[in-house]
Protein backbone atom coordinates (compact mmCIF):
# COMPACT_ATOMS: atom_id res chain seq x y z
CA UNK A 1 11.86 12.43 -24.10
CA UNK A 2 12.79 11.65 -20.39
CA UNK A 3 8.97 12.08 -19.45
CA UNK A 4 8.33 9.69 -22.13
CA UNK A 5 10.74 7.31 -20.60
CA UNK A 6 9.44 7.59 -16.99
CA UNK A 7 5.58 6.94 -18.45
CA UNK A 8 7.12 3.76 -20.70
CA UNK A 9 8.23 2.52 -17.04
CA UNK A 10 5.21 3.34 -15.21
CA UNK A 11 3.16 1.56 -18.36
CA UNK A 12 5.58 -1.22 -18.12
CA UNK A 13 4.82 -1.87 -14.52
CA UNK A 14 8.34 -1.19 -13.79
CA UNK A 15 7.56 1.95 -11.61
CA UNK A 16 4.36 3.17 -9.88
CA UNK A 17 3.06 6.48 -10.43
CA UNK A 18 3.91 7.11 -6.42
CA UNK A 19 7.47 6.53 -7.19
CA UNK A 20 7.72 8.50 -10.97
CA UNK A 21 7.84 11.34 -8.99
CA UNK A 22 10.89 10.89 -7.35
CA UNK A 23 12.36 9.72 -10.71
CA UNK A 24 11.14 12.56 -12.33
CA UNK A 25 12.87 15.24 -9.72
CA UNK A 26 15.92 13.17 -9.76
CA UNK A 27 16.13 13.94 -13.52
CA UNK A 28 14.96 17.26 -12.95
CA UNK A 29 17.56 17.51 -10.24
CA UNK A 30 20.58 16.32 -13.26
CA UNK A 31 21.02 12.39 -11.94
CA UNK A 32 20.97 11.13 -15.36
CA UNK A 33 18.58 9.20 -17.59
CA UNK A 34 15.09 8.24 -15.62
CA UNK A 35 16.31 4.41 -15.99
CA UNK A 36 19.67 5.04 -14.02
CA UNK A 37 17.59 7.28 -11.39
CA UNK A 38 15.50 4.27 -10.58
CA UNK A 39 18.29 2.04 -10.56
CA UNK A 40 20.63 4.42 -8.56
CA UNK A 41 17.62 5.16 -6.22
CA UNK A 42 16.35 1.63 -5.55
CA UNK A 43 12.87 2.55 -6.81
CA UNK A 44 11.67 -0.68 -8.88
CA UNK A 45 8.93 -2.11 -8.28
CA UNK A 46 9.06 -5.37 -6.30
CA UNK A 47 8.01 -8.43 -8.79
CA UNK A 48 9.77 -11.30 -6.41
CA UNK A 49 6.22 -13.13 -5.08
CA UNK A 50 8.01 -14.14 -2.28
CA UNK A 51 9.16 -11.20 -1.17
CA UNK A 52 5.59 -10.07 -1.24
CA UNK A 53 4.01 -12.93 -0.09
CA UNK A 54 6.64 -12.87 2.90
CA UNK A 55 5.94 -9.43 3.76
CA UNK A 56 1.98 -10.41 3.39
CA UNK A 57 2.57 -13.22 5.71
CA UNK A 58 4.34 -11.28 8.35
CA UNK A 59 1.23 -8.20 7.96
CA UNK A 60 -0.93 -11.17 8.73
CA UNK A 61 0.63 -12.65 11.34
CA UNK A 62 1.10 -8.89 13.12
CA UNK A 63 -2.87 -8.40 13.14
CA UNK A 64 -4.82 -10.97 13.77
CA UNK A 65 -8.08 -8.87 14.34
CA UNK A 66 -7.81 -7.47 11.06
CA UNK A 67 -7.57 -10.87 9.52
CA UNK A 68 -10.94 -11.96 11.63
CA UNK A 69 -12.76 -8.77 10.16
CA UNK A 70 -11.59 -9.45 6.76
CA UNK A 71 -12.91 -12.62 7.24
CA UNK A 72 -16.12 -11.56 9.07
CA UNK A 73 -16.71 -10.18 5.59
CA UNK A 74 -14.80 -6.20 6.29
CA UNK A 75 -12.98 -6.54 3.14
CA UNK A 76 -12.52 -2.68 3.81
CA UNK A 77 -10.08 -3.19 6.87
CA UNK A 78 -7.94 -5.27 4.05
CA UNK A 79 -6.47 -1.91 3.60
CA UNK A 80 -4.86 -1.96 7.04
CA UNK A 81 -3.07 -5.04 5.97
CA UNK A 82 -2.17 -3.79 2.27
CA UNK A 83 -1.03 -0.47 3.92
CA UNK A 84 1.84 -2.47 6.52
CA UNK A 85 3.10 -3.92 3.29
CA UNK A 86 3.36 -1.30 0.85
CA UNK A 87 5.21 -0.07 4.41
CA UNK A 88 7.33 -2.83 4.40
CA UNK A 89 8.33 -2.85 0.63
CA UNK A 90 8.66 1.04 0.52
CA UNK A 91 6.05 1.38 -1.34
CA UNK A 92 7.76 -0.78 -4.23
CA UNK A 93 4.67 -3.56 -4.44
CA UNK A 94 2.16 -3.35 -6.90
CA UNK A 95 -0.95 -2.50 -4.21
CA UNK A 96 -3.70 -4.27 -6.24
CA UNK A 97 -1.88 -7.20 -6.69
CA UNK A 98 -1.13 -7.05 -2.71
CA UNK A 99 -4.51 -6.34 -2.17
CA UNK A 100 -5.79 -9.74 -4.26
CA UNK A 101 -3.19 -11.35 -2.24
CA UNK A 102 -4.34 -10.54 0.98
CA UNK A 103 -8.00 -11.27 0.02
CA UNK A 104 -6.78 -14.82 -0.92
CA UNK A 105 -4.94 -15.82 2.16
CA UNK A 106 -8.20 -14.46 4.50
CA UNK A 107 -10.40 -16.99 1.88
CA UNK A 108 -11.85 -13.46 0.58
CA UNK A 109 -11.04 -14.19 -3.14
């Protein structure tokens, strides 16, 4: 039933399949329902734009080169820039959505 749980919160978008697995050893590990393990370990996933289109801003702004490849048409060195913030959101944004993000604000969407 717990399984169940963490899979309704990973189908949900609630919870990435990265971060189910520390929910699932935390209620392997008896720290209650996988709910209150997310909750108690701060591992939602982010859904606050701003907050991701703040940390985007600030990847950007960090490297500039990668922007000009991305925009040289290296949409593979986006992942440079989707990597610094999954970093900075520990790993609590949704990466595609980052990644579609990213694209937009280097006119790659």
């Amino acid at each position: 039933a717990q399984v169940a749980a963490v899979v309704k919160l990973v189908d949900d978008g609630k919870l990435s399949n990265k971060l189910a697995r520390q929910v699932v050893e935390g209620v392997l590990a008896g720290e209650g329902e996988p709910e209150q393990v997310m909750a108690d370990r701060g591992l939602a996933m982010v859904r606050d734009d701003s907050l991701i289109q703040a940390a985007i801003n600030e990847a950007l702004e960090a490297h500039p080169g990668i922007v000009e490849k991305i925009r040289g048409g290296k949409v593979a060195a986006a992942g440079a820039i989707v990597g610094a913030v999954m970093k900075a959101t520990k790993g609590q944004a949704d990466a595609a959505q980052v990644r579609e993000l990213v694209m937009a604000a280097c006119g790659q969407a």
